[in-house]
C-alpha atoms as a PDB file:
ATOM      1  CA  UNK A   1       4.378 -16.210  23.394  1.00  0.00           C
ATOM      2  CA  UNK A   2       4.869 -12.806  25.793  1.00  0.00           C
ATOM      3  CA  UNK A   3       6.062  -9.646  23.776  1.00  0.00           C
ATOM      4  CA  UNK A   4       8.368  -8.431  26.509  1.00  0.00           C
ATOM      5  CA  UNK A   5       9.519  -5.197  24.758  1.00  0.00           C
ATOM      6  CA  UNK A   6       8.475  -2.236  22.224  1.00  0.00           C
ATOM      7  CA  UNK A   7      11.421  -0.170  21.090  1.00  0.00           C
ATOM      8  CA  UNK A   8       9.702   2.787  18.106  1.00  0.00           C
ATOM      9  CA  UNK A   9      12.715   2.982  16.512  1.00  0.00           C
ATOM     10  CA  UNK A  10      11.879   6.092  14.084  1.00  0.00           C
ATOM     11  CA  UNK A  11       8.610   8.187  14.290  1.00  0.00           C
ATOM     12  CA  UNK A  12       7.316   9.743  10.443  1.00  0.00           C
ATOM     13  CA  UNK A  13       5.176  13.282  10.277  1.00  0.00           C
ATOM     14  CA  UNK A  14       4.084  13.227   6.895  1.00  0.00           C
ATOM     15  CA  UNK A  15       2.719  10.545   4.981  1.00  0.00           C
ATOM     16  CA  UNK A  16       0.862   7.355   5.994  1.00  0.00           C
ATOM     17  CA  UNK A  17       3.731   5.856   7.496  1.00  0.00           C
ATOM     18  CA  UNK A  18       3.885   6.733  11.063  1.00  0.00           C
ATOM     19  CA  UNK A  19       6.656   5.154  12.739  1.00  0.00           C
ATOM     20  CA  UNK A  20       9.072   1.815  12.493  1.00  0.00           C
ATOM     21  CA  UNK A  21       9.395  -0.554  15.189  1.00  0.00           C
ATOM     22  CA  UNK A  22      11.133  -3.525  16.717  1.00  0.00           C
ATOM     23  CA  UNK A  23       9.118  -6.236  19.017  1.00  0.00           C
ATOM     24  CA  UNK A  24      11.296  -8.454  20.921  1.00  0.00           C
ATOM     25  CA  UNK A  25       9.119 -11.905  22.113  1.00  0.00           C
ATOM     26  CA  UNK A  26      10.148 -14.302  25.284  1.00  0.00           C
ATOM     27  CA  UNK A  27      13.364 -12.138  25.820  1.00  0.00           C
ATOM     28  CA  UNK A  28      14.567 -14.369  22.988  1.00  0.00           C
ATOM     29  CA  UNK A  29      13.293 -13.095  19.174  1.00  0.00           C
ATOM     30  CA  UNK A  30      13.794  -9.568  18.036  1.00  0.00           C
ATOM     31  CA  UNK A  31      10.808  -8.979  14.979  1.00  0.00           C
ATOM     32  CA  UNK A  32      12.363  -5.527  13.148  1.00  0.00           C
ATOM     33  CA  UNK A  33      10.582  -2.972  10.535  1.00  0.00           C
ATOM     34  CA  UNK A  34       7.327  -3.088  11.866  1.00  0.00           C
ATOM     35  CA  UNK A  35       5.552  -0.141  10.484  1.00  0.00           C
ATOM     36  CA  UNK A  36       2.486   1.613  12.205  1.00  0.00           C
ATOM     37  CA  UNK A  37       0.268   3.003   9.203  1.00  0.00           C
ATOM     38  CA  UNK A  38      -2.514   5.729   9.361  1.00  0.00           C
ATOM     39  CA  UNK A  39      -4.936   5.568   7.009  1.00  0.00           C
ATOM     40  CA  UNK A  40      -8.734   6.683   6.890  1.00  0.00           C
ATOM     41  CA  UNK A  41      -8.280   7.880  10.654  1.00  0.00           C
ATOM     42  CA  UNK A  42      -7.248   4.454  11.550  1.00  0.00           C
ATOM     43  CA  UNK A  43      -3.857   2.823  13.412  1.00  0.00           C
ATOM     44  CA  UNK A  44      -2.794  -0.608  12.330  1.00  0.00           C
ATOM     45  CA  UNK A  45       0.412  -2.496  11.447  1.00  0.00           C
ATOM     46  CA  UNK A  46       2.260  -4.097   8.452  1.00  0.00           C
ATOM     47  CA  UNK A  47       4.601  -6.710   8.919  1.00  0.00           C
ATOM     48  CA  UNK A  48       8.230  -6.707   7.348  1.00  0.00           C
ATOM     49  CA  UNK A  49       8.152  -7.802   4.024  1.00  0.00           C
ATOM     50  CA  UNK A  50      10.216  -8.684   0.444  1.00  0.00           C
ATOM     51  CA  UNK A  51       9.800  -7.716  -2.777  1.00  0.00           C
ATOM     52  CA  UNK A  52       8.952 -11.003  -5.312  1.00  0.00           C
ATOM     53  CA  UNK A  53      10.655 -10.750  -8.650  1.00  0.00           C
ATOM     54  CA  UNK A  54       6.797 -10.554  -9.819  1.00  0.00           C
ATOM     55  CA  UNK A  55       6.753  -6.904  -7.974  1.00  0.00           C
ATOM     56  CA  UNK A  56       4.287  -8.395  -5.263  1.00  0.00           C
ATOM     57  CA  UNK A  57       5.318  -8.447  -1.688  1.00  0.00           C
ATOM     58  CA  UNK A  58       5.645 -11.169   0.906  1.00  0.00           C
ATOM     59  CA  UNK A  59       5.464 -10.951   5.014  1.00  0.00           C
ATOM     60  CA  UNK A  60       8.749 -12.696   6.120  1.00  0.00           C
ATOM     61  CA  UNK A  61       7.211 -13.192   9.011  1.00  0.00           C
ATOM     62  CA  UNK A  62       3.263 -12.361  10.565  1.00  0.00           C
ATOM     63  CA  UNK A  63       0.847 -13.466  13.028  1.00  0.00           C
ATOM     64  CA  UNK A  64      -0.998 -16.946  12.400  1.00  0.00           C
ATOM     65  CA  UNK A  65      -4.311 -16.109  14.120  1.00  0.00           C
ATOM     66  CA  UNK A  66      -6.490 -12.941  14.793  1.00  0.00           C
ATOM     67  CA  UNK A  67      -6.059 -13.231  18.577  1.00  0.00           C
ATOM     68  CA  UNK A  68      -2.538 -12.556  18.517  1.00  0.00           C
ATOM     69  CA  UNK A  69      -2.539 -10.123  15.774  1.00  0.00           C
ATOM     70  CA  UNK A  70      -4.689  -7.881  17.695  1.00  0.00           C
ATOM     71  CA  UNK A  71      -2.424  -8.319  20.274  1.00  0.00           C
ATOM     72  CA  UNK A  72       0.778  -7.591  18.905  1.00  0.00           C
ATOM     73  CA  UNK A  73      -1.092  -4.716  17.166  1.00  0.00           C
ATOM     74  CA  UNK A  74      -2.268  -2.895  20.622  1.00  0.00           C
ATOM     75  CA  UNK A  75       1.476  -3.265  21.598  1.00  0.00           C
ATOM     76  CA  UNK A  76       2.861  -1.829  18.544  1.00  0.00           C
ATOM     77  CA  UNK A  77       0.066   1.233  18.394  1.00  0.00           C
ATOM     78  CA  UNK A  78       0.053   1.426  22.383  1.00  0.00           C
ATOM     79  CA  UNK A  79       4.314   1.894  22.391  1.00  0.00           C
ATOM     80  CA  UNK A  80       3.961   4.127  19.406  1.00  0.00           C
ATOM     81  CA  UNK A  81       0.936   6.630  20.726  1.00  0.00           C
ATOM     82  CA  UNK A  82       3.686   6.707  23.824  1.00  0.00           C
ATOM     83  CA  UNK A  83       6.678   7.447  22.099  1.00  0.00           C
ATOM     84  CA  UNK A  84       4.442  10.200  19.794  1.00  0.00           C
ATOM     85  CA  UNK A  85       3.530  11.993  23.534  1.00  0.00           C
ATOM     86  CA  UNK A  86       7.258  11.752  24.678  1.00  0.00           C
ATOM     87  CA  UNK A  87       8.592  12.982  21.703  1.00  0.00           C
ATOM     88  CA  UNK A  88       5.700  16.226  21.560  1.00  0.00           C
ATOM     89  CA  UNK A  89       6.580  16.640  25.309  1.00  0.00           C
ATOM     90  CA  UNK A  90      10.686  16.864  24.278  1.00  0.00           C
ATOM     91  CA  UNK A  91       9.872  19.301  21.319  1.00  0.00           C
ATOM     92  CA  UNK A  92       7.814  21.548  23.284  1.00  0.00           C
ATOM     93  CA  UNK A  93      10.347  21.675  26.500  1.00  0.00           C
ATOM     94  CA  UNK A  94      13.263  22.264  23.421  1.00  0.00           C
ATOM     95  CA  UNK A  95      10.571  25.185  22.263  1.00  0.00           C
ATOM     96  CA  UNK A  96      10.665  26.384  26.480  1.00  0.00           C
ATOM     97  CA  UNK A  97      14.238  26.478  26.775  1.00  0.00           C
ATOM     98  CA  UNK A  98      14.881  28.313  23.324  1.00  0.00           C
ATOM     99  CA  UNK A  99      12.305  31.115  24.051  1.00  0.00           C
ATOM    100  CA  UNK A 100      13.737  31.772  27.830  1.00  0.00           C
ATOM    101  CA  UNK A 101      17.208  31.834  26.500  1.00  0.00           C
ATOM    102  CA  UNK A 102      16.115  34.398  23.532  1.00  0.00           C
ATOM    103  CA  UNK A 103      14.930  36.239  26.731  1.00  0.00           C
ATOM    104  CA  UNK A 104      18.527  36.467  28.401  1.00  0.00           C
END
């Protein structure tokens, strides 16, 4: 199975919860509310889930083997360290634009 696209669909700033995204696999399967998760200076990913009416949660869907996990997890973290750089880049040419027209 090929994951043939990333999209972050909403970056976090505070709290663990760093950013929600969609895999899509063969061109064919769309996986949604992937979240990346920062905790003790480490990246990794939780898979969407569902509350049990015993409080617990359930994956609707994960990875079956630790090969592919680690895959799908250096996607995930890879699209999401790139959308983090794009979106620092955006706020800091926004920051630019505001101080030269302040200057006018």
């Amino acid at each position: 199975m090929e994951i043939t696209d990333v999209k972050v669909r909403k970056l976090f700033d505070e709290g663990p919860m760093k950013a929600i995204v969609s895999v899509t696999f063969d061109n064919q399967l769309a996986l949604h509310d992937i979240k990346v998760i920062n905790a003790r200076d480490k990246f990794f990913i939780v898979m969407p889930s569902r509350k049990n009416p015993d409080e617990t949660y359930r994956d609707i869907a994960h990875p079956i083997n630790a090969a592919f996990r680690s895959q799908l997890e250096d996607a995930v973290i890879g699209a999401y360290e790139k959308a983090l750089a794009e979106a620092e880049q955006f706020s800091q040419e926004s920051d630019e634009q505001a101080s030269f027209a302040k200057s006018l």
